[in-house]
C-alpha atoms as a PDB file:
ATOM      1  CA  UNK A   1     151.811  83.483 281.560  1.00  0.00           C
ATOM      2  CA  UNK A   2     148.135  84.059 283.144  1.00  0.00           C
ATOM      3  CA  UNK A   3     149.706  87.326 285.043  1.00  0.00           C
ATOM      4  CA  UNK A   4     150.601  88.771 281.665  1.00  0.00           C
ATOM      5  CA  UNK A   5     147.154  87.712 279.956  1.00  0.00           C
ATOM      6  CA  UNK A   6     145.565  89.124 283.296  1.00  0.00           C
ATOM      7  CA  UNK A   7     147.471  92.369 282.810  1.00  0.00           C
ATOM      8  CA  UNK A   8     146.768  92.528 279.425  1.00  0.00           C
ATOM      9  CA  UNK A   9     143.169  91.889 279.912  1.00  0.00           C
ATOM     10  CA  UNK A  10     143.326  94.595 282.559  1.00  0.00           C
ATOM     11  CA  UNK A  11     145.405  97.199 280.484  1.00  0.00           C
ATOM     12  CA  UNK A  12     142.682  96.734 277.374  1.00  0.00           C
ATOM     13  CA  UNK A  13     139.583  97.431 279.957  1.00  0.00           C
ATOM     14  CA  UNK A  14     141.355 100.314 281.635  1.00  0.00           C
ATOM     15  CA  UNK A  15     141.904 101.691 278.213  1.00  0.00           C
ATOM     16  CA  UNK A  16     138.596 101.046 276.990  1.00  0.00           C
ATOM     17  CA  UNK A  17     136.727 102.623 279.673  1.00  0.00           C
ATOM     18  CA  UNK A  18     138.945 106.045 279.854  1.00  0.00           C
ATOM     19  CA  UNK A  19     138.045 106.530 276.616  1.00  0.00           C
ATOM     20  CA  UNK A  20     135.013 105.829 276.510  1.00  0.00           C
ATOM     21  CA  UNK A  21     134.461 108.109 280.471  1.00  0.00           C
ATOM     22  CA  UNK A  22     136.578 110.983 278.102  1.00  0.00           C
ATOM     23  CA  UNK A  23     133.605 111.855 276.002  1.00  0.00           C
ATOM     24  CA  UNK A  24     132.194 114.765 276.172  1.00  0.00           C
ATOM     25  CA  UNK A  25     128.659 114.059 277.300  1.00  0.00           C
ATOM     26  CA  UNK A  26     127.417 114.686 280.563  1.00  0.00           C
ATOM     27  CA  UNK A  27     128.869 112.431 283.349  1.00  0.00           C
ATOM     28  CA  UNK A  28     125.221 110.954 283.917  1.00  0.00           C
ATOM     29  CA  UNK A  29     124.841 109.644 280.508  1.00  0.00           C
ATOM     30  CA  UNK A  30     128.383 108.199 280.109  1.00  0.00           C
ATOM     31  CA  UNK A  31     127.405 105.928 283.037  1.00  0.00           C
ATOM     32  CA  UNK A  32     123.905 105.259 281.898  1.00  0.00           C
ATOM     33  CA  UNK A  33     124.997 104.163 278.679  1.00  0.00           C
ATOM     34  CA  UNK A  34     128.101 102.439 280.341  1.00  0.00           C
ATOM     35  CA  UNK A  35     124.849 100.458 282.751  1.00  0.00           C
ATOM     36  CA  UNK A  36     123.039  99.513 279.839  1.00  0.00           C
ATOM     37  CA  UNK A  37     125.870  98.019 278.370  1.00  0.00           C
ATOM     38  CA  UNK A  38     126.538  95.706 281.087  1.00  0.00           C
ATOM     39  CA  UNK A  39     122.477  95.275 282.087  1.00  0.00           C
ATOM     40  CA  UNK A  40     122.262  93.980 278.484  1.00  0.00           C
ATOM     41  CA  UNK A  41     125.680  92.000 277.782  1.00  0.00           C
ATOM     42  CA  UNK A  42     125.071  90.456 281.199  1.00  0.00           C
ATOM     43  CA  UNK A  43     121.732  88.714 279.805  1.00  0.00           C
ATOM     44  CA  UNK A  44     122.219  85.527 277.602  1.00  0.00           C
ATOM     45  CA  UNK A  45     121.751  87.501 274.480  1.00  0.00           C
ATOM     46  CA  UNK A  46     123.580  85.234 271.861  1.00  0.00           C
ATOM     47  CA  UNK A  47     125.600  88.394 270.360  1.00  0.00           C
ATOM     48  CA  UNK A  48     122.228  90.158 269.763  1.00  0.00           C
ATOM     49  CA  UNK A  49     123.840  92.730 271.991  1.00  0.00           C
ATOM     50  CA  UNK A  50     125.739  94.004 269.460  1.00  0.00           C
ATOM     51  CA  UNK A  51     123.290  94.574 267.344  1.00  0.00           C
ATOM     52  CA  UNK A  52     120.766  96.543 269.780  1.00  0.00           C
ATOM     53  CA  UNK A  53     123.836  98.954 271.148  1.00  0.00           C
ATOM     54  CA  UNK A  54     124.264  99.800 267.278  1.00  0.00           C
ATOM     55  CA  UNK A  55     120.216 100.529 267.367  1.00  0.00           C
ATOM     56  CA  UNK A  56     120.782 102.281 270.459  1.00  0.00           C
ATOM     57  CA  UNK A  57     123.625 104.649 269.288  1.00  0.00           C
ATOM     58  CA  UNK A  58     121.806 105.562 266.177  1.00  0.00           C
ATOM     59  CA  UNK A  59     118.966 105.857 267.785  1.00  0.00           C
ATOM     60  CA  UNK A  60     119.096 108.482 270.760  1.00  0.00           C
ATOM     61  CA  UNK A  61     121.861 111.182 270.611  1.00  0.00           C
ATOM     62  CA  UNK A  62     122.897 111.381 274.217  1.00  0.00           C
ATOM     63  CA  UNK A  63     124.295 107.669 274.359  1.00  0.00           C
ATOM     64  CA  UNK A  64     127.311 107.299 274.736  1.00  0.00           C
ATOM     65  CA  UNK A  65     128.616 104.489 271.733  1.00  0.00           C
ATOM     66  CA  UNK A  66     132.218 104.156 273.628  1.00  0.00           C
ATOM     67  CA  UNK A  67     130.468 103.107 277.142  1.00  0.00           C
ATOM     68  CA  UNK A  68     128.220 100.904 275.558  1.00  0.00           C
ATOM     69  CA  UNK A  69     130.728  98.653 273.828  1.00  0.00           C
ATOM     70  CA  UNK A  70     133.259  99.554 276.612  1.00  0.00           C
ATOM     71  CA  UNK A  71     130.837  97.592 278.572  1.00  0.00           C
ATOM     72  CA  UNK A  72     131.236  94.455 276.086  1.00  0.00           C
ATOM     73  CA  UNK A  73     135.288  94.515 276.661  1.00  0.00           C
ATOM     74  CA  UNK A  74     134.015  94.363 281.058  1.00  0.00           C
ATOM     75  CA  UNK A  75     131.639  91.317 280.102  1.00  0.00           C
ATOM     76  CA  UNK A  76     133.870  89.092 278.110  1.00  0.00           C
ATOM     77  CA  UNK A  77     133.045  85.369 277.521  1.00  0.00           C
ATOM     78  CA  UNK A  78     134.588  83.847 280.470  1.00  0.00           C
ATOM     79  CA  UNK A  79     133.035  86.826 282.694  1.00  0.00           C
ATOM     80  CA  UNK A  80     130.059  85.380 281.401  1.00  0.00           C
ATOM     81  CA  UNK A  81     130.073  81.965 282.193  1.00  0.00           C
ATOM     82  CA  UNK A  82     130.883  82.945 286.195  1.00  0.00           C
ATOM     83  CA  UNK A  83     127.499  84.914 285.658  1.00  0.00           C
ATOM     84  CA  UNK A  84     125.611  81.693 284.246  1.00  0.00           C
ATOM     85  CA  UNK A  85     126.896  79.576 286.659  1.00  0.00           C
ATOM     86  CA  UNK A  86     126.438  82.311 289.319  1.00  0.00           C
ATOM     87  CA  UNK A  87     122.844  82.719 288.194  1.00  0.00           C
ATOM     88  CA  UNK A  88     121.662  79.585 288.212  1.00  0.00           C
ATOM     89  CA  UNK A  89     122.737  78.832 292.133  1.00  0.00           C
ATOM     90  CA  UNK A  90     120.726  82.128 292.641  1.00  0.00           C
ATOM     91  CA  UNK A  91     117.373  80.921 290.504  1.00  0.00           C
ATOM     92  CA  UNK A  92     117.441  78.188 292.262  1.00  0.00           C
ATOM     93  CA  UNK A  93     118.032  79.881 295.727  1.00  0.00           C
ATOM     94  CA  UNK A  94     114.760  82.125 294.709  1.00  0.00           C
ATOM     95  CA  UNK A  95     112.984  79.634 292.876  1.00  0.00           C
ATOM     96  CA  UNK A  96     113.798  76.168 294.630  1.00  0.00           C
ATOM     97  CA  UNK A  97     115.946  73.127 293.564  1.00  0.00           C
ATOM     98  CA  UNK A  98     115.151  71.207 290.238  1.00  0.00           C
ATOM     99  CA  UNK A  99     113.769  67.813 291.409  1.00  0.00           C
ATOM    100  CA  UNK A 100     115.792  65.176 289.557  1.00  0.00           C
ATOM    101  CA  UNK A 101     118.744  68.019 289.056  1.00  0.00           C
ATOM    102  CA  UNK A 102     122.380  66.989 289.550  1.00  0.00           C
ATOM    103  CA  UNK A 103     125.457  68.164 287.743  1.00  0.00           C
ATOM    104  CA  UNK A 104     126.408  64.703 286.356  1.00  0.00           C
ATOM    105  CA  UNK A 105     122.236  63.841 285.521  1.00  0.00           C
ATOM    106  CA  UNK A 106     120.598  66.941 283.756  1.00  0.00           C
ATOM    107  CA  UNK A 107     118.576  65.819 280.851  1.00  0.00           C
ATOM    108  CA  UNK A 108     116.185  67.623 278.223  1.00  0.00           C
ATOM    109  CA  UNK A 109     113.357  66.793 280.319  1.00  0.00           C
ATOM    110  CA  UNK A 110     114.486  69.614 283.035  1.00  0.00           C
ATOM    111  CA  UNK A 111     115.564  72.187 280.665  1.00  0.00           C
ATOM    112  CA  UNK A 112     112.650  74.856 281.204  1.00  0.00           C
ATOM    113  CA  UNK A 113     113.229  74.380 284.782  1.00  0.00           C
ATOM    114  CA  UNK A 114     116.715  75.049 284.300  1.00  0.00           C
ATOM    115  CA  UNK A 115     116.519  77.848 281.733  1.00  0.00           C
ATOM    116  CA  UNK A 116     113.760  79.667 284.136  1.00  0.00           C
ATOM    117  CA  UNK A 117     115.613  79.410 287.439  1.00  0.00           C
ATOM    118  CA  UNK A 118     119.139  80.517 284.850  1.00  0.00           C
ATOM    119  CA  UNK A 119     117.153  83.289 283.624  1.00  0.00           C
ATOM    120  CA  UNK A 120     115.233  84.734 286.577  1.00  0.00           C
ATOM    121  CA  UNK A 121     118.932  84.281 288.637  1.00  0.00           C
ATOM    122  CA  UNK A 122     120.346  86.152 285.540  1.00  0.00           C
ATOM    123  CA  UNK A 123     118.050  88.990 285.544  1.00  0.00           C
ATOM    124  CA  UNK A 124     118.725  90.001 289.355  1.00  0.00           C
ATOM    125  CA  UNK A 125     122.274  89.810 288.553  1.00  0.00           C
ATOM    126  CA  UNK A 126     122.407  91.827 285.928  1.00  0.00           C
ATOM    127  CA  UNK A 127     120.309  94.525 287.726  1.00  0.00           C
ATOM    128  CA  UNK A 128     122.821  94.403 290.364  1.00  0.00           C
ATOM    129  CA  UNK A 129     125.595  94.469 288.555  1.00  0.00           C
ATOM    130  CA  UNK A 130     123.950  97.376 286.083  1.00  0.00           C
ATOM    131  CA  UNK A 131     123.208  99.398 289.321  1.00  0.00           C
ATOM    132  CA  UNK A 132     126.935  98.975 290.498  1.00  0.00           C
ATOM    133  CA  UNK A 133     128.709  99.642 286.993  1.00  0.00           C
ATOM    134  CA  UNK A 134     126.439 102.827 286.586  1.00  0.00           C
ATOM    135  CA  UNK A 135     127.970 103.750 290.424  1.00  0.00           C
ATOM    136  CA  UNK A 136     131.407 102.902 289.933  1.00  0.00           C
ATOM    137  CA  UNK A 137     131.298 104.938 285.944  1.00  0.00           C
ATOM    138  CA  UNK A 138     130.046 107.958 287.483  1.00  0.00           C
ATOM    139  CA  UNK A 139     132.634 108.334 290.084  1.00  0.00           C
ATOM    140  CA  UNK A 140     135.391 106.875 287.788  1.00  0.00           C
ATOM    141  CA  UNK A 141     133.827 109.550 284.805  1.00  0.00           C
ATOM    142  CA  UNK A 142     133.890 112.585 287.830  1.00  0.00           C
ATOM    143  CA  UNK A 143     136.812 111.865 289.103  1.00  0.00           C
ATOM    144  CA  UNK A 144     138.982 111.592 285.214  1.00  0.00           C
ATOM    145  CA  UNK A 145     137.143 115.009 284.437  1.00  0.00           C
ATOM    146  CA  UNK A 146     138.645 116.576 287.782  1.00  0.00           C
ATOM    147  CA  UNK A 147     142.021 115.376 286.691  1.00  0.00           C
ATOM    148  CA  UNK A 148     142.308 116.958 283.654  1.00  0.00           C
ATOM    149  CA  UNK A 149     140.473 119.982 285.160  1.00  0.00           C
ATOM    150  CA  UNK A 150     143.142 120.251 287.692  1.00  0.00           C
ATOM    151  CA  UNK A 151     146.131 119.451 284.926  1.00  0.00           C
ATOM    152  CA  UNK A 152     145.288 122.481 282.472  1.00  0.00           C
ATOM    153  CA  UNK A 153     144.905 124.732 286.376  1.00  0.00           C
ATOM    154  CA  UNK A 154     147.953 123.761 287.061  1.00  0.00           C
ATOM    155  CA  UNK A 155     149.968 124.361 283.456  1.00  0.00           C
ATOM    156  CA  UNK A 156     147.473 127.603 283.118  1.00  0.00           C
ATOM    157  CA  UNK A 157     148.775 128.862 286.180  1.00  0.00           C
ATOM    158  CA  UNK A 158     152.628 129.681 285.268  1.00  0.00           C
ATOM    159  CA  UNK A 159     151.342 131.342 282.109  1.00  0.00           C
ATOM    160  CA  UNK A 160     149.370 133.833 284.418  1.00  0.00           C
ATOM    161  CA  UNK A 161     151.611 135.654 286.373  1.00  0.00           C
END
């Protein structure tokens, strides 16, 4: 059962983001909008994401609206929660331990400590991971443009002669 729910998560991403790389912008701002997808849906946004890649898409012409919700099918909820949990260890790397702070005795008294060291871990990682999605899109956008360059070459060819 979780290898079919893990291929079936896998099959609806792969899907997702050759669509969205088969637009017909320019490679660079398929994988910019595809890195400000995941920059954004990375951040504890409470679903406001959603509504500012709308804004975005109406807003500015050259975004690409497919990248930037393809982005939301990468950073599902349980992506998510490895990011929180990943982000806090790394606040608290940069930032220091919270005194008093152990998994079984948190308390509302060290909740901005928390939230801060969550936050400042969580911005880092979603520069990172923006940086490496924009990467990764660009080379994945190049190289599915190639391939269908190289299809119609080859088909054009016997029609040639």
């Amino acid at each position: 059962m979780p290898r079919r729910r893990l291929a079936a998560y896998r099959d609806r991403v792969r899907a997702s983001l050759e669509d969205a790389f088969s637009e017909e912008l320019p490679p660079h701002d398929v994988a910019t909008s595809f890195s400000v997808g995941v920059f954004v849906s990375a951040l504890p946004n409470l679903g406001i994401a959603l509504v500012l890649f709308v804004a975005l898409a109406y807003t500015f012409e050259r975004v690409s609206k497919l990248a930037l919700f393809a982005s939301v099918v990468v950073m599902n909820p349980p992506v998510k929660w490895a990011i929180y949990a990943a982000s806090f260890w790394l606040g608290s790397r940069i930032l220091g331990p919270v005194e008093g702070a152990s998994v079984s005795e948190l308390s509302l008294s060290l909740g901005p400590e928390v939230l801060v060291r969550l936050l400042v871990g969580n911005v880092v990682i979603a520069v990172v991971v923006a940086v490496v999605g924009y990467g990764i899109a660009l080379r994945l956008i190049r190289e599915l443009r190639r391939r269908d360059i190289d299809v119609v070459d080859h088909i054009a060819e016997p029609f040639s002669e």
